[in-house]
C-alpha atoms as a PDB file:
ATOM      1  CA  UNK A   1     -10.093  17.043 -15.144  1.00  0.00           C
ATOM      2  CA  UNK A   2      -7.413  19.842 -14.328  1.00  0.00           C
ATOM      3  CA  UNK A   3      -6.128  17.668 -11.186  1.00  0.00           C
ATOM      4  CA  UNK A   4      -5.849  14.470 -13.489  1.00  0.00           C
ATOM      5  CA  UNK A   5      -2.126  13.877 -13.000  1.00  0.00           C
ATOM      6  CA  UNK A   6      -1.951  10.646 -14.638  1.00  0.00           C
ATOM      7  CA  UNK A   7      -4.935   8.496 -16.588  1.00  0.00           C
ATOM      8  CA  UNK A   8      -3.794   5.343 -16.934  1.00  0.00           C
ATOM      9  CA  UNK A   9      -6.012   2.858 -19.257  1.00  0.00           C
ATOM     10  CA  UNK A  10      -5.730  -1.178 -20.156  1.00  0.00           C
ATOM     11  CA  UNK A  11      -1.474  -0.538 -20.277  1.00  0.00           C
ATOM     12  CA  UNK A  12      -0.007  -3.996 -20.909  1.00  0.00           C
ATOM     13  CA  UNK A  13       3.660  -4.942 -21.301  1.00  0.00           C
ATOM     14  CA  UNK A  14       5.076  -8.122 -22.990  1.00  0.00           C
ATOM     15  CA  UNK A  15       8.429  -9.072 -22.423  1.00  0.00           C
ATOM     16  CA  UNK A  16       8.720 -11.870 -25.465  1.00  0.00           C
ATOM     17  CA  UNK A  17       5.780 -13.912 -24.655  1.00  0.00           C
ATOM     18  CA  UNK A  18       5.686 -13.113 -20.727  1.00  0.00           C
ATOM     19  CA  UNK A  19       2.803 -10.713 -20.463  1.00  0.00           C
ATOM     20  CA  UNK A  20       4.071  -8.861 -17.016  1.00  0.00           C
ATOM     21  CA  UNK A  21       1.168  -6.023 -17.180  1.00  0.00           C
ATOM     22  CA  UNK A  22      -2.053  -7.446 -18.270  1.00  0.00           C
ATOM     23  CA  UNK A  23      -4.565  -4.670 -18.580  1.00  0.00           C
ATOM     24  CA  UNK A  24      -3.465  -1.663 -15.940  1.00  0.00           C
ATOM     25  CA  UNK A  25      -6.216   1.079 -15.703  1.00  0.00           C
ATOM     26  CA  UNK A  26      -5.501   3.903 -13.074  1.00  0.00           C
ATOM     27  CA  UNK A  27      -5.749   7.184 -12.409  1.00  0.00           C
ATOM     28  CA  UNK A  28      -3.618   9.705 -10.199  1.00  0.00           C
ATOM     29  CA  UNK A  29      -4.477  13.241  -8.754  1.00  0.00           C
ATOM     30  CA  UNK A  30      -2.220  15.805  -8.123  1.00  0.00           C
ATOM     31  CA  UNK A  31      -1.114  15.958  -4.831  1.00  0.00           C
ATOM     32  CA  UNK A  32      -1.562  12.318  -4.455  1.00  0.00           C
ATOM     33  CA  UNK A  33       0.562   9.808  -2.501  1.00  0.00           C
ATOM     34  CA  UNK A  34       0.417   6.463  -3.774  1.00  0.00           C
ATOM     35  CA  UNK A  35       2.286   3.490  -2.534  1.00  0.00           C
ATOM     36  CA  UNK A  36       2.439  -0.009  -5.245  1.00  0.00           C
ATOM     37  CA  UNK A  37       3.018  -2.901  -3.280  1.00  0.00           C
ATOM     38  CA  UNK A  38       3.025  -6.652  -4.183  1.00  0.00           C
ATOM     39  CA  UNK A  39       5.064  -9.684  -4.231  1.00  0.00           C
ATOM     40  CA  UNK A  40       8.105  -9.752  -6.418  1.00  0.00           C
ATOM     41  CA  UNK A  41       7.725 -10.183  -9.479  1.00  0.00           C
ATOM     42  CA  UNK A  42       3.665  -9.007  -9.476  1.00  0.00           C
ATOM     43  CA  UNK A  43       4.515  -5.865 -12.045  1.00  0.00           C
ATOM     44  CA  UNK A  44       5.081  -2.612  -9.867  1.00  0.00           C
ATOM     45  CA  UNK A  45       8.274  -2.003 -11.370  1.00  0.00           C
ATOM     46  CA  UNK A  46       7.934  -2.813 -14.960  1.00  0.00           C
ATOM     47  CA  UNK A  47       4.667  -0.527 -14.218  1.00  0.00           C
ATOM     48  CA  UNK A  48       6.597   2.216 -13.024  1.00  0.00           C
ATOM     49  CA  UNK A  49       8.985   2.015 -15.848  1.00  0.00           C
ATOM     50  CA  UNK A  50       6.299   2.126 -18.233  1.00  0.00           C
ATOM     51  CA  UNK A  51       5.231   5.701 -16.665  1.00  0.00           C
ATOM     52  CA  UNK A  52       8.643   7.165 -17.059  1.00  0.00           C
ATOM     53  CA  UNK A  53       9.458   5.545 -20.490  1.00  0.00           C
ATOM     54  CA  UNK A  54      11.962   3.268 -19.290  1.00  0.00           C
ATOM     55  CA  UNK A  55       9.798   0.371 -21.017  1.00  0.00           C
ATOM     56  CA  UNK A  56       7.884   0.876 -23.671  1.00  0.00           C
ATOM     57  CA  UNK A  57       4.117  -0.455 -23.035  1.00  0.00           C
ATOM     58  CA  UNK A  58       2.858  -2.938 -25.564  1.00  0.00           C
ATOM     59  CA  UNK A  59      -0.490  -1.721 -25.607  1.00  0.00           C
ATOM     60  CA  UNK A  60      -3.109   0.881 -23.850  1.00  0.00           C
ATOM     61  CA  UNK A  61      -2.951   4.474 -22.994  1.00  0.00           C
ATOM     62  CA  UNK A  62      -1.084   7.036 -20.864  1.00  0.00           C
ATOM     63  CA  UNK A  63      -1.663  10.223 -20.781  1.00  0.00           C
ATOM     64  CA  UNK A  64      -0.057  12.810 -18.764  1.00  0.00           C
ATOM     65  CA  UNK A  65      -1.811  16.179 -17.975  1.00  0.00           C
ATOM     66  CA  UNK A  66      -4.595  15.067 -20.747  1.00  0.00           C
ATOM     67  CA  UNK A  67      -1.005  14.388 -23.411  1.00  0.00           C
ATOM     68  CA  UNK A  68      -0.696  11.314 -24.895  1.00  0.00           C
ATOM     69  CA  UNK A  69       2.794  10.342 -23.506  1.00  0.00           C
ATOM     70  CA  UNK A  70       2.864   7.726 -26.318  1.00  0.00           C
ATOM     71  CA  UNK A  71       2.123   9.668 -28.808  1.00  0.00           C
ATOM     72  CA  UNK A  72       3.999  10.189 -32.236  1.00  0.00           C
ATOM     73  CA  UNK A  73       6.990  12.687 -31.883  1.00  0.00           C
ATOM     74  CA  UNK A  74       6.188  13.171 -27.841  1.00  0.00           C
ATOM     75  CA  UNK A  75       8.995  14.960 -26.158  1.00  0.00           C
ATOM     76  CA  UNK A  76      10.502  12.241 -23.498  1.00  0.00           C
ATOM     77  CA  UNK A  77      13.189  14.305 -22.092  1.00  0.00           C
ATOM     78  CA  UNK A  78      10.787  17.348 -21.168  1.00  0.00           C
ATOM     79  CA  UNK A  79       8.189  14.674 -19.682  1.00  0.00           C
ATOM     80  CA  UNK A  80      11.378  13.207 -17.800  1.00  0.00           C
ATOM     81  CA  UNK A  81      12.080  16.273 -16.065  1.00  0.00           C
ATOM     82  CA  UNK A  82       8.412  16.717 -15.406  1.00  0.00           C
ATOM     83  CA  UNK A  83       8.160  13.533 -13.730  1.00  0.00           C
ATOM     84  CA  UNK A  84      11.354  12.331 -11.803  1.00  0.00           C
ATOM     85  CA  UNK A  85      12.517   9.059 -11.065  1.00  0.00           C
ATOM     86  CA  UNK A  86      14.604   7.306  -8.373  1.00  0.00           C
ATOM     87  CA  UNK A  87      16.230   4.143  -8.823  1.00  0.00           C
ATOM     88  CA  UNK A  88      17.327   1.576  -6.196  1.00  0.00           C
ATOM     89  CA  UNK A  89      20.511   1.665  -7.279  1.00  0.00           C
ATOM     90  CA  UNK A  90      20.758   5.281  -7.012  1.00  0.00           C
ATOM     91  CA  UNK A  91      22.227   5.742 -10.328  1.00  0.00           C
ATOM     92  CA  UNK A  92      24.226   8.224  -9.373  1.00  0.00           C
ATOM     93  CA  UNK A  93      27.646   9.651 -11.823  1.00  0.00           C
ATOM     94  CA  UNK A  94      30.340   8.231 -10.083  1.00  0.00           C
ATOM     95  CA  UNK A  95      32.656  10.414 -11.846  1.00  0.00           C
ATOM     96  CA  UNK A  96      30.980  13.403 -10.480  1.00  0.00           C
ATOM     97  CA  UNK A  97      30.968  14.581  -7.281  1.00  0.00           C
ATOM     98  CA  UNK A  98      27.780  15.247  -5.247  1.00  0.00           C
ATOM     99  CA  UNK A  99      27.370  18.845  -6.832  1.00  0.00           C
ATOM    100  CA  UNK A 100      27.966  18.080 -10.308  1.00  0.00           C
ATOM    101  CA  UNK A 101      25.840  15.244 -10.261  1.00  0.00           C
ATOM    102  CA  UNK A 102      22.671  17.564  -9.116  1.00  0.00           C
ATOM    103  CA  UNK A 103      23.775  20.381 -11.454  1.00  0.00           C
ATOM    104  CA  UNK A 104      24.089  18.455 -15.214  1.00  0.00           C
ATOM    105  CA  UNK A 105      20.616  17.669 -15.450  1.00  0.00           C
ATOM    106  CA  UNK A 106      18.944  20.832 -15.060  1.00  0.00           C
ATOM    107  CA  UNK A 107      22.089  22.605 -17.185  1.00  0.00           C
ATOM    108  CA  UNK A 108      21.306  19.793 -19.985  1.00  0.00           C
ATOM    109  CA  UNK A 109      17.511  19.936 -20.280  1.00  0.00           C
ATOM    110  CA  UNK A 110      15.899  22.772 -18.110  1.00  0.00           C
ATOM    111  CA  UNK A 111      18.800  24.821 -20.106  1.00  0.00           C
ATOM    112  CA  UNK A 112      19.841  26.742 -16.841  1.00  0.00           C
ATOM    113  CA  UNK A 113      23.170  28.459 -16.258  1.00  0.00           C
ATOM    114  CA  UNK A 114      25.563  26.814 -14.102  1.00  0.00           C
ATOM    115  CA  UNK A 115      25.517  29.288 -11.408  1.00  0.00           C
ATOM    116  CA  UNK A 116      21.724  29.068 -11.206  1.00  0.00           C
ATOM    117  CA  UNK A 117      21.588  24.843 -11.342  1.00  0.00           C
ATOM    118  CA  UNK A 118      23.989  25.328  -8.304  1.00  0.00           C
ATOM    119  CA  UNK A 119      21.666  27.338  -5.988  1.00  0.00           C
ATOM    120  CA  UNK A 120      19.256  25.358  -6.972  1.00  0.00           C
ATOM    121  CA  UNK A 121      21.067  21.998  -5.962  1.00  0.00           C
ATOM    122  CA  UNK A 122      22.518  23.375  -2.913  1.00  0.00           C
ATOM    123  CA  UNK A 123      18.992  23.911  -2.101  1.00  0.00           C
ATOM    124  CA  UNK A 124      17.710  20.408  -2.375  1.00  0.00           C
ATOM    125  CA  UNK A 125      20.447  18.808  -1.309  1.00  0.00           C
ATOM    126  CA  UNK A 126      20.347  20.845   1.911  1.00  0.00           C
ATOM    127  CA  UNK A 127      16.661  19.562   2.249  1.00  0.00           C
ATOM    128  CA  UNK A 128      17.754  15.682   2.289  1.00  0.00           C
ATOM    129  CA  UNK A 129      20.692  16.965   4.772  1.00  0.00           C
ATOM    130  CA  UNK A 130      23.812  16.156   2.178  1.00  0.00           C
ATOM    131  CA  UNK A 131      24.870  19.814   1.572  1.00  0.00           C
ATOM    132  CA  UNK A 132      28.219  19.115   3.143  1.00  0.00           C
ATOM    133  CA  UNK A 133      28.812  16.451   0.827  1.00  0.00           C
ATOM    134  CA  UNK A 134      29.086  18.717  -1.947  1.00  0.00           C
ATOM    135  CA  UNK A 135      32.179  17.639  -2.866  1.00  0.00           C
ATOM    136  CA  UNK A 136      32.225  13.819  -2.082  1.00  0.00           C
ATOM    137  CA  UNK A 137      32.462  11.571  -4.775  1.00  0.00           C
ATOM    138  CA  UNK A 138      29.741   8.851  -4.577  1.00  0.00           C
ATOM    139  CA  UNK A 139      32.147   5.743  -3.748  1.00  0.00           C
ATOM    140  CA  UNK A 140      32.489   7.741  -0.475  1.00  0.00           C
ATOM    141  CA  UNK A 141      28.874   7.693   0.699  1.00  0.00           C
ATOM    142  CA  UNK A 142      27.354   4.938   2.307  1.00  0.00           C
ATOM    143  CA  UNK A 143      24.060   3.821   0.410  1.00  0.00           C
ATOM    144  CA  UNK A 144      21.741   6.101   2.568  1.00  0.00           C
ATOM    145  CA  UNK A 145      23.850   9.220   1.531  1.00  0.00           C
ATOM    146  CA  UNK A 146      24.058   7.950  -2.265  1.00  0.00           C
ATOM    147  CA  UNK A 147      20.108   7.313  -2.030  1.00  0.00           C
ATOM    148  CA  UNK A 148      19.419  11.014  -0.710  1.00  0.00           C
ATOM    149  CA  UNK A 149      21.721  13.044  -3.251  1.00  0.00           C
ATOM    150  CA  UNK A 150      19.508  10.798  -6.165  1.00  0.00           C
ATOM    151  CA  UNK A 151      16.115  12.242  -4.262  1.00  0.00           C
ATOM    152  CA  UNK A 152      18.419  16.197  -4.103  1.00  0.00           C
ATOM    153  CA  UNK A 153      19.509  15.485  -7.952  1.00  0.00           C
ATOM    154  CA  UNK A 154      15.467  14.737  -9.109  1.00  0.00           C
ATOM    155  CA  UNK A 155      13.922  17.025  -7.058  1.00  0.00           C
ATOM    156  CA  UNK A 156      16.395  19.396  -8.657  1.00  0.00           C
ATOM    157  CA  UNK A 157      14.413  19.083 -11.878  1.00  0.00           C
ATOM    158  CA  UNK A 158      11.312  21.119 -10.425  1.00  0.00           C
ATOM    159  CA  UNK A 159       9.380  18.116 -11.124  1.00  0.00           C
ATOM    160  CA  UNK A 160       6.109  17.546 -10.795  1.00  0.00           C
ATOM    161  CA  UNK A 161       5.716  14.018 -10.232  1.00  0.00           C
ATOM    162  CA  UNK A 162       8.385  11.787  -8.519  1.00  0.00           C
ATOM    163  CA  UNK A 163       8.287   7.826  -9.259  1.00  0.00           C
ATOM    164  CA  UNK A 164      10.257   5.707  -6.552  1.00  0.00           C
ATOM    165  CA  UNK A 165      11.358   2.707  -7.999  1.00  0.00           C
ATOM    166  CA  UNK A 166      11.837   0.654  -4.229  1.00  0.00           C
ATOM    167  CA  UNK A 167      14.103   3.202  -3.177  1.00  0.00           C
ATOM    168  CA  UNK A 168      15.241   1.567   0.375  1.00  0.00           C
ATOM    169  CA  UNK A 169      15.921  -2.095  -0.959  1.00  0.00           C
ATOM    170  CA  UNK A 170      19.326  -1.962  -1.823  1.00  0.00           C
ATOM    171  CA  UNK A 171      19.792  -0.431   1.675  1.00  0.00           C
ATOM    172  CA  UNK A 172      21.754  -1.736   4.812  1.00  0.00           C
ATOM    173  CA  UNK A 173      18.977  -1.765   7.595  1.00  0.00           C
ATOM    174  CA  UNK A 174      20.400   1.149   9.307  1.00  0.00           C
ATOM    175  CA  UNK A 175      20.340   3.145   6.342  1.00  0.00           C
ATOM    176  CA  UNK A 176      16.376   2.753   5.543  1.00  0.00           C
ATOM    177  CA  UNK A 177      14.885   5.083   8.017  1.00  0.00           C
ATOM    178  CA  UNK A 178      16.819   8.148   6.783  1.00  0.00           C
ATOM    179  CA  UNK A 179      15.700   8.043   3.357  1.00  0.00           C
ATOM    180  CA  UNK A 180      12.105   7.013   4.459  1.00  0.00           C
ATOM    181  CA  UNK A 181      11.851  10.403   6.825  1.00  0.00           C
ATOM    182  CA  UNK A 182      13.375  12.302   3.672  1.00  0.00           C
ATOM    183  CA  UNK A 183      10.049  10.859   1.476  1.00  0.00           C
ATOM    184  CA  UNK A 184       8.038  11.219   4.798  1.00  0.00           C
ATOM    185  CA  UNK A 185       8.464  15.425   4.513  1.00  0.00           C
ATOM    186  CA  UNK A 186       8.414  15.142   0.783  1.00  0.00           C
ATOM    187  CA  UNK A 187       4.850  13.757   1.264  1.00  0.00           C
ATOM    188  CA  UNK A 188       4.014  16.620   2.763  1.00  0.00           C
ATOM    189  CA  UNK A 189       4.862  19.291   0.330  1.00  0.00           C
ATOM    190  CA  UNK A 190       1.850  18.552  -1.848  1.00  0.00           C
ATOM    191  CA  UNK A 191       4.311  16.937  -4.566  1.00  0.00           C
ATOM    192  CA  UNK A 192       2.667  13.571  -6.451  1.00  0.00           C
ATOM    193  CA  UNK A 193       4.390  10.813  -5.275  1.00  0.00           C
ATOM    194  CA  UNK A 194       4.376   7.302  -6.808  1.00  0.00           C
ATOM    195  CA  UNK A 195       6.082   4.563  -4.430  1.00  0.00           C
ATOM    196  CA  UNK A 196       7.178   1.354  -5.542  1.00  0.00           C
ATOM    197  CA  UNK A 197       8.180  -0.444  -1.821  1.00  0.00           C
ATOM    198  CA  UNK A 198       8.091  -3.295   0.585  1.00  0.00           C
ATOM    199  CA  UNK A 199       7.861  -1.112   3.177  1.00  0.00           C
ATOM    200  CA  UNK A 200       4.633  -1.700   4.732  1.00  0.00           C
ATOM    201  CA  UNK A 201       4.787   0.642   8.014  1.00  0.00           C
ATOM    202  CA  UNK A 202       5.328   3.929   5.104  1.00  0.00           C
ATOM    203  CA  UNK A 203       2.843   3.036   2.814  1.00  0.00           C
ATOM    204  CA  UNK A 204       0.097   2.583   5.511  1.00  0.00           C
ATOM    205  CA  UNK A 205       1.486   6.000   7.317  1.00  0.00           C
ATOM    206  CA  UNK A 206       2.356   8.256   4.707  1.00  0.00           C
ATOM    207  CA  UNK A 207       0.149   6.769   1.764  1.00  0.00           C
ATOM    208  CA  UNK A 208      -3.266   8.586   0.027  1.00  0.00           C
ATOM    209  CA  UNK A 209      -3.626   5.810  -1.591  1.00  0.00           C
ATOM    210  CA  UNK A 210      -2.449   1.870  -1.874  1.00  0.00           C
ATOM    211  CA  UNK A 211      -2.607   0.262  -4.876  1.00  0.00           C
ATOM    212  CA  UNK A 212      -1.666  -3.664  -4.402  1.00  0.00           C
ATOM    213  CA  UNK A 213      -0.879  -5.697  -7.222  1.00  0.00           C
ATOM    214  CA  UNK A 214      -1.178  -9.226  -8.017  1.00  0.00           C
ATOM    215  CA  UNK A 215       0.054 -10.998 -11.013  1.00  0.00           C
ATOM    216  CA  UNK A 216       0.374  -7.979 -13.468  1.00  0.00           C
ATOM    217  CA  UNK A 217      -3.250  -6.491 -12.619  1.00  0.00           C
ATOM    218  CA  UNK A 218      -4.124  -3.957  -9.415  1.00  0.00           C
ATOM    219  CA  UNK A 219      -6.106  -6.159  -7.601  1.00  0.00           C
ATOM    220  CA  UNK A 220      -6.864  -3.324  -5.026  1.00  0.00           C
ATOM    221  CA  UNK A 221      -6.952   0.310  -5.232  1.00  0.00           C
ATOM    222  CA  UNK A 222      -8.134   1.818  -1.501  1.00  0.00           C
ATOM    223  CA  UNK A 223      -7.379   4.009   1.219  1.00  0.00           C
ATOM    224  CA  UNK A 224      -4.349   2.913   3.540  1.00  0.00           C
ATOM    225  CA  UNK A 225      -6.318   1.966   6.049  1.00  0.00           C
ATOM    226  CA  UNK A 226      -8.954  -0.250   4.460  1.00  0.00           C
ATOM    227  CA  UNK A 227      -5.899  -1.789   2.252  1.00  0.00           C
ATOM    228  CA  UNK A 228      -4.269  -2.798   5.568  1.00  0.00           C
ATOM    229  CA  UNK A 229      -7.229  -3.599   8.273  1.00  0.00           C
ATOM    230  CA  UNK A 230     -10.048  -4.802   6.233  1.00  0.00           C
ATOM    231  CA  UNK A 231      -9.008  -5.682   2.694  1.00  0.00           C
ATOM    232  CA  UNK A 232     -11.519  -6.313   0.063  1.00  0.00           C
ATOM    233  CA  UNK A 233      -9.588  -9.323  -1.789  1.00  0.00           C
ATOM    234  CA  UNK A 234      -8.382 -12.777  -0.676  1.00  0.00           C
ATOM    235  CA  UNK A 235      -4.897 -12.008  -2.230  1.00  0.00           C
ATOM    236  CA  UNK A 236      -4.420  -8.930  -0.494  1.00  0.00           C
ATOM    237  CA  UNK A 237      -4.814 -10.171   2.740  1.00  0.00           C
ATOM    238  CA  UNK A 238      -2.762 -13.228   2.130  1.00  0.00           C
ATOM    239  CA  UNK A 239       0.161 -10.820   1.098  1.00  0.00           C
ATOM    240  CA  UNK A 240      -0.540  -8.403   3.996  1.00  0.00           C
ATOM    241  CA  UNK A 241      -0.220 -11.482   6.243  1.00  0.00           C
ATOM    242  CA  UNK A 242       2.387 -13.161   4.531  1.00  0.00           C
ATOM    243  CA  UNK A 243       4.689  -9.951   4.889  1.00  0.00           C
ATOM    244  CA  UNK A 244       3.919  -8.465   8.680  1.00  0.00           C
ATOM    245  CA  UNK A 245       4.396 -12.190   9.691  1.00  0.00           C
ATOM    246  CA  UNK A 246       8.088 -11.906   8.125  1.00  0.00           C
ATOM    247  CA  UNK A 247       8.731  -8.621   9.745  1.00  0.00           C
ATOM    248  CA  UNK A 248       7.304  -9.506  12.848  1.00  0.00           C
END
């Protein structure tokens, strides 16, 4: 179908003999906003990796707009700048100051003149409220700041899909709920979001969609609000209960 973002079928990843994915099948509309969450160590990363290339799957399918992103002689870094990611540790040049670090990508692969990769970042970085930091390096940002100039620096990209990789976990406490309102008006845009995050109070707010998973499968794929008042599985609602307690 022409929405079909994302189809998503039996992925599994190996790492040696530890099978971390063991038989993923989703699928993702455009426009969606879908929230992973799941105890450490249950696969949400590893998954998103697999999405973006990062990891390699061992076996299944992906395909991307109805393209086999697997495929023989597939072109990664045109897919990456279709479909953005942002890290936890921001991964940000720390070299470069806050410009040049939102400018190289699209001069490297979208090809676009330096003067146009500039209006382009100014733009987006005046959207996550960093355009005065133009010039900072990123040693002289606090980990909010760092966090929103990786969000300017994808969104740069034009992309159509943006994967967070739990993008408020390496964050001081303070620091959380400015990155989360950034994502909160991204949702609304109409870009596809995929969320990686412990952060229950966003994925039950701003999420389409909840996918929870357990032990390398998705052991529930629902609505926000059945995920979080009346979920289907036994695991879910040991997790569910198990984290609000903590935060409570």
């Amino acid at each position: 179908m022409a929405d079909t973002v994302f189809e998503i079928r039996n992925l599994v990843k190996n790492f040696g003999s530890n099978e971390v994915l063991k038989g993923i099948s989703a699928t993702v509309k455009k426009g969606e906003v879908i929230s992973v969450i799941g105890a450490s160590g249950s696969g949400k990363s590893t998954f998103l990796r697999c999405l973006n290339l990062l990891e390699q799957p061992t076996s299944g399918s992906i395909e991307f707009e109805g393209n086999d992103i697997l495929g023989k002689g597939f072109n990664v870094e045109a897919y990456r700048a279709k479909v953005g990611m942002v890290f936890q540790s921001f991964n940000l040049f720390n070299n470069m100051n806050v410009l040049k670090n939102c400018v190289l990508g699209q001069m490297k692969v979208l090809k676009r003149s330096k003067k146009e990769a500039e209006e382009v970042a100014m733009k987006y970085l005046s959207v996550v409220g960093m355009s005065a930091y133009v010039n900072a390096r990123p040693a002289q940002l606090s980990g909010g700041q760092k966090q929103r100039v990786a969000i300017a620096r994808a969104l740069s990209m034009n992309p159509e899909v943006l994967l967070f990789d739990e993008p408020t976990s390496a964050l001081d406490p303070e620091m959380v709920g400015e990155v989360l309102s950034v994502m909160r008006d991204l949702s609304k845009t109409g870009l596809t979001m995929i969320t990686v995050t412990h952060e229950m109070q966003f994925a039950r707010e701003v999420s389409s969609r909840v996918l929870f998973m357990d032990g390398g499968v998705i052991a529930e794929d629902a609505l926000p609000e059945v995920i979080f008042t009346s979920p289907k599985e036994a695991r879910t609602r040991e997790f569910l209960t198990r984290v609000l307690e903590k935060r409570a």
